[in-house]
Protein backbone atom coordinates (compact mmCIF):
# COMPACT_ATOMS: atom_id res chain seq x y z
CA UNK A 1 61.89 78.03 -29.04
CA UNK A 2 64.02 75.07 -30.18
CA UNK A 3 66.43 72.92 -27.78
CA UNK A 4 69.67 70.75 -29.24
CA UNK A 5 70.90 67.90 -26.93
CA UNK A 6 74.44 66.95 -27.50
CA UNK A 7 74.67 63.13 -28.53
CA UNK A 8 77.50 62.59 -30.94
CA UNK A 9 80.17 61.75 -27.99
CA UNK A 10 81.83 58.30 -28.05
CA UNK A 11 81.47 57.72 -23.90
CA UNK A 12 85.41 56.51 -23.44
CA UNK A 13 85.33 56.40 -20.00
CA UNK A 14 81.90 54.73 -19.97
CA UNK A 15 83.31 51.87 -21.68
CA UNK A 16 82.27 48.89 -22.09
CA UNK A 17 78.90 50.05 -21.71
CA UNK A 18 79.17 52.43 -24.38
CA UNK A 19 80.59 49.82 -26.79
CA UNK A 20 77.02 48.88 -28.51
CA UNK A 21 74.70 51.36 -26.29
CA UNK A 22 75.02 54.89 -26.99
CA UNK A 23 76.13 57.23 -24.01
CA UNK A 24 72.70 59.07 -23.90
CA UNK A 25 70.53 56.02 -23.76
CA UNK A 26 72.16 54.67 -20.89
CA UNK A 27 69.32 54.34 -18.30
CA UNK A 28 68.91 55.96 -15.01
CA UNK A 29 65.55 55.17 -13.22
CA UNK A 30 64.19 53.01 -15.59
CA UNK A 31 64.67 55.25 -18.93
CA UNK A 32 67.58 56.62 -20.97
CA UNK A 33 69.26 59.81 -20.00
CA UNK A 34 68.06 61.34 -23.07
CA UNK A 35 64.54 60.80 -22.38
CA UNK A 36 64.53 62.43 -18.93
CA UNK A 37 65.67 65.43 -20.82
CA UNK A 38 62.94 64.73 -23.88
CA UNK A 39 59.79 64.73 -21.20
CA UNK A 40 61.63 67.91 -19.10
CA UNK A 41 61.84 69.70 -22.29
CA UNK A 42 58.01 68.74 -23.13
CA UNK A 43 56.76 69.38 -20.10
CA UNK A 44 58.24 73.05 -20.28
CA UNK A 45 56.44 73.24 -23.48
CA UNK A 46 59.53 72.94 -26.07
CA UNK A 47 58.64 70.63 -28.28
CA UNK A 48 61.23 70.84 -31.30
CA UNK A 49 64.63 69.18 -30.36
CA UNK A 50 67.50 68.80 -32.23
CA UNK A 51 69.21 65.83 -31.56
CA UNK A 52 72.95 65.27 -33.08
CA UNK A 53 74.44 61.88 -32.88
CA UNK A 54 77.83 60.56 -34.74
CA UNK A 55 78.66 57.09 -32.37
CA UNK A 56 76.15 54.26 -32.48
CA UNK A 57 73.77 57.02 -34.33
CA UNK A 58 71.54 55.06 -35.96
CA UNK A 59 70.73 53.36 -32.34
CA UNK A 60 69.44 56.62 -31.03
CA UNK A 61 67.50 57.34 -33.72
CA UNK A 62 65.75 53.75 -33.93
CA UNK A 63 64.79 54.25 -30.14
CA UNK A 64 63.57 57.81 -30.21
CA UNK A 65 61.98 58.20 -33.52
CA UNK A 66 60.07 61.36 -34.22
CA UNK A 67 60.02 62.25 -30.84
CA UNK A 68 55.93 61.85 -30.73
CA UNK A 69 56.45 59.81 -28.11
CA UNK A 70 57.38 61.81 -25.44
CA UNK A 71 55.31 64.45 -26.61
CA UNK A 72 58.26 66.91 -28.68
CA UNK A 73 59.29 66.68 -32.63
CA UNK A 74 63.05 65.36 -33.43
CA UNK A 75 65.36 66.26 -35.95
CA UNK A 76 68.76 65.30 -36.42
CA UNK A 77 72.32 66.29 -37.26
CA UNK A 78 74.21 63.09 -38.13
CA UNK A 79 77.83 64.17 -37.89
CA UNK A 80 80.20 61.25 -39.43
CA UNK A 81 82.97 61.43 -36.69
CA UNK A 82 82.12 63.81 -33.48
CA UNK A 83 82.67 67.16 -34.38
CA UNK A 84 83.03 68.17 -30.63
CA UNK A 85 80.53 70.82 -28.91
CA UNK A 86 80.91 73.82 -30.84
CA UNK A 87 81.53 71.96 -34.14
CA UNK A 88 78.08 70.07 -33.61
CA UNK A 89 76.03 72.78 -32.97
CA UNK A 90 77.39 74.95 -36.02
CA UNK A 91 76.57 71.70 -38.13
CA UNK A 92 73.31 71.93 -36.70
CA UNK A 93 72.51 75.84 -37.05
CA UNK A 94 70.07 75.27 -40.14
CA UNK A 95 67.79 73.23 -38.13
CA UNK A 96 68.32 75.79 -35.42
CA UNK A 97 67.09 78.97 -36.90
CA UNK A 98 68.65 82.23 -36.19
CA UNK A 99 66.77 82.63 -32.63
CA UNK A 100 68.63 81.97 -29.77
CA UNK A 101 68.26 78.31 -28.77
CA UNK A 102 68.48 76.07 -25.70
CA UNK A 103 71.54 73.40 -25.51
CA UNK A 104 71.81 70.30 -23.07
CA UNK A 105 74.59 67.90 -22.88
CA UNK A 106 72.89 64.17 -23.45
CA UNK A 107 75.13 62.77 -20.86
CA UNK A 108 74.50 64.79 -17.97
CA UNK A 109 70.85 64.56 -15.65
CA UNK A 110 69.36 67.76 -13.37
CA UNK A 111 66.28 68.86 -12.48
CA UNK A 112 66.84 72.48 -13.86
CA UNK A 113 63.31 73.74 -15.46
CA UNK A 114 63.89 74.49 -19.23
CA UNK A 115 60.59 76.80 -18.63
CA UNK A 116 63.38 79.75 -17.74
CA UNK A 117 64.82 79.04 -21.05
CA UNK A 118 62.10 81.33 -23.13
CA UNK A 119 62.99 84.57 -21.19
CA UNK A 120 66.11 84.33 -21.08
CA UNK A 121 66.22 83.50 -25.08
CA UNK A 122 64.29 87.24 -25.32
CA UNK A 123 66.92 89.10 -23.20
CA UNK A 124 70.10 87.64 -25.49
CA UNK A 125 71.93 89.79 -27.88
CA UNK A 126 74.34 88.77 -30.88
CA UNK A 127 76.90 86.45 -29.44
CA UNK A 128 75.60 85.68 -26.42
CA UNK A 129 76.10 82.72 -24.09
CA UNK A 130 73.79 82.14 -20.89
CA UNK A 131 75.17 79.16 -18.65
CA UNK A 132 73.68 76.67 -15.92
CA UNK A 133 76.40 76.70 -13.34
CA UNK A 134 76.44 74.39 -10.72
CA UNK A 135 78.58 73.81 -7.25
CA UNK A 136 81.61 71.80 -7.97
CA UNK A 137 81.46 68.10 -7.69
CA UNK A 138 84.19 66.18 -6.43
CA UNK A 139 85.61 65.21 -9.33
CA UNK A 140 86.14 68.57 -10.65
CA UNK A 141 86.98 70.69 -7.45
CA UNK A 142 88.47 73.66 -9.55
CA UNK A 143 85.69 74.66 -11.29
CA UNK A 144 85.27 76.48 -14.86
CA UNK A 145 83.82 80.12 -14.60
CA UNK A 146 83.37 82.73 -11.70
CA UNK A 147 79.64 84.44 -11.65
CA UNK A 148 79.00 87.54 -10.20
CA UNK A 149 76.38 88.98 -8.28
CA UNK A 150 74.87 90.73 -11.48
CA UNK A 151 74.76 87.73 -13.37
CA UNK A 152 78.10 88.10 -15.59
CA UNK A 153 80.54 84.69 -15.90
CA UNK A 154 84.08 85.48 -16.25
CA UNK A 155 87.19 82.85 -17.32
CA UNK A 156 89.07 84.12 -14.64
CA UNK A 157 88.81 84.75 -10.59
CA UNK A 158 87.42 83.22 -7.74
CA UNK A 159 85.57 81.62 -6.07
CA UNK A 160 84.58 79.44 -9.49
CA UNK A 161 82.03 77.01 -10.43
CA UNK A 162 81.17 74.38 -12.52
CA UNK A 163 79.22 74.63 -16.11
CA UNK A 164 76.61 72.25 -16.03
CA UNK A 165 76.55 71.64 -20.01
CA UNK A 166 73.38 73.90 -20.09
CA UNK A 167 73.36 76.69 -21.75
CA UNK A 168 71.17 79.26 -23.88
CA UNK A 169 72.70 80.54 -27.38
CA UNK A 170 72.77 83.25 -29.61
CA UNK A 171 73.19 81.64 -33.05
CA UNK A 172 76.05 84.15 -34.11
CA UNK A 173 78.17 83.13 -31.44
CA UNK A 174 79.07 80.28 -33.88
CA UNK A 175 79.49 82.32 -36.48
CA UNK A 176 83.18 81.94 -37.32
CA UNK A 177 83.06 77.87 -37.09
CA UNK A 178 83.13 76.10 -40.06
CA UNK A 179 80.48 73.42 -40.72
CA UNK A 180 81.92 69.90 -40.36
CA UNK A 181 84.84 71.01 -38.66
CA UNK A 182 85.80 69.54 -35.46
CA UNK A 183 85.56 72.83 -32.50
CA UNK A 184 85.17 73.22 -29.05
CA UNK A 185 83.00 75.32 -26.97
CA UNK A 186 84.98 76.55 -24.26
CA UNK A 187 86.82 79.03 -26.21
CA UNK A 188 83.55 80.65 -27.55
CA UNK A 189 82.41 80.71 -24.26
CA UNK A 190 85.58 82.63 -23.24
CA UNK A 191 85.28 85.25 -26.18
CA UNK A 192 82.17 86.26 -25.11
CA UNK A 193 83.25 86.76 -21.65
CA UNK A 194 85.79 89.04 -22.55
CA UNK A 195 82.95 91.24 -24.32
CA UNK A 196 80.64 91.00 -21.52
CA UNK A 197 78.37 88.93 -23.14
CA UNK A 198 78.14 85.75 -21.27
CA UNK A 199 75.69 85.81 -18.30
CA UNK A 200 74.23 82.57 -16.36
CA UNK A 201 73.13 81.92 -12.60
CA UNK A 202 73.68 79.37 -10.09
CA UNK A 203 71.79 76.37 -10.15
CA UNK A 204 71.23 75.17 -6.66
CA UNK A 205 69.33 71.72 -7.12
CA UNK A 206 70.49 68.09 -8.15
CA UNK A 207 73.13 67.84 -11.05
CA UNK A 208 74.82 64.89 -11.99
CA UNK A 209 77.97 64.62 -15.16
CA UNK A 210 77.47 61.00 -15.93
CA UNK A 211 80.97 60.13 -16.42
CA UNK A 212 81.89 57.40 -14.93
CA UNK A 213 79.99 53.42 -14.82
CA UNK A 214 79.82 54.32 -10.81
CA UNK A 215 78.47 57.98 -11.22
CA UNK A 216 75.81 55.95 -13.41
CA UNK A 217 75.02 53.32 -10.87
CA UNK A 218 74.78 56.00 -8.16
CA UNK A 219 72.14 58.21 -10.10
CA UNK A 220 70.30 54.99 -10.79
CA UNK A 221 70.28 54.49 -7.13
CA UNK A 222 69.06 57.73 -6.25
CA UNK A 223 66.47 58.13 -8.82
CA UNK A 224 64.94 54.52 -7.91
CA UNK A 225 65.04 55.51 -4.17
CA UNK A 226 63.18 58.77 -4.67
CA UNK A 227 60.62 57.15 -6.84
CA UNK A 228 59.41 54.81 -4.45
């Protein structure tokens, strides 16, 4: 199974750290964000990541090499201005395969386990979407989807909560998005809902969107504390 982080974003709000550091390797605990995803990934025994990057690209590639050092192989999608979520991973799709494949935003940290990943890949049709959906955080108290009891996520009803950038992917969902054009993924995401094919479940543990300098200094906190 392959995983794609999301890496191409320019971190506005995060500036002026984000001026000459790329968003994703920003530390938190001692390390960037993006290798606390790298060594989960590893550890849950996907090794080949796809990595995109547009800002400061060059920057993330010079730190993370082949990816042999935190035990996974790296490949990447340079994209020359951020082709947004959707538009990134359609760029990406020939390093992808046509197997449903795991996606992680690079700016966000939680201790899901990537292990659930392979079964979930197995049990995904044609245009699928499976989504990490977390409890809403106070910065984004009205939520994105509603999940059901059986599993199904829906655009619309309540009560709602929030996606956690995590998701598993049929390849055709991207189907209709042109390569190196700018898309989002919210409005795949939608489509599939409205043809019963987006499932996900309720993630329960810790999730941070590292948004904000503060939400950064707070995880760093955290993450320091619970390591001693």
């Amino acid at each position: 199974m392959q995983a794609m982080i999301l890496a191409a974003g320019r971190g506005e709000r995060m500036r002026p750290l984000t001026d000459r550091c790329p968003k994703p390797l920003l530390e938190v605990g001692g390390k960037p964000l993006i290798v606390w995803h790298l060594e989960r990934l590893a550890s849950a025994g996907i090794r080949d990541v796809v990595i995109n990057h547009a800002w400061l690209g060059q920057e993330i590639e010079r730190v993370l090499g082949d990816g042999s050092a935190y035990g996974v192989r790296i490949r990447y999608s340079a994209e020359s201005t951020a082709l947004e979520t959707a538009g990134g991973i359609a760029q990406a799709l020939p390093l992808l395969g046509d197997a449903p494949f795991l996606v992680i935003n690079g700016d966000i940290w939680c201790d899901w386990n990537p292990e659930d990943a392979f079964a979930i890949a197995e049990g995904l049709s044609a245009g699928g979407a499976w989504l990490v959906l977390v409890d809403n955080p106070a910065h984004h108290p009205g939520g994105d989807f509603r999940l059901d009891s059986d599993g199904s996520v829906h655009a619309q009803g309540e009560p709602r909560l929030t996606f956690a950038g995590i998701g598993v992917y049929h390849p055709s969902l991207f189907a209709d998005v042109q390569r190196g054009t700018a898309a989002p993924l919210a409005p795949l995401l939608r489509q599939a809902m409205t043809q019963n094919q987006a499932q996900g479940t309720r993630h329960a543990g810790r999730w941070t969107d590292v948004g904000t300098p503060q939400r950064l200094a707070d995880l760093d906190s955290e993450l320091r504390a619970t390591a001693r």
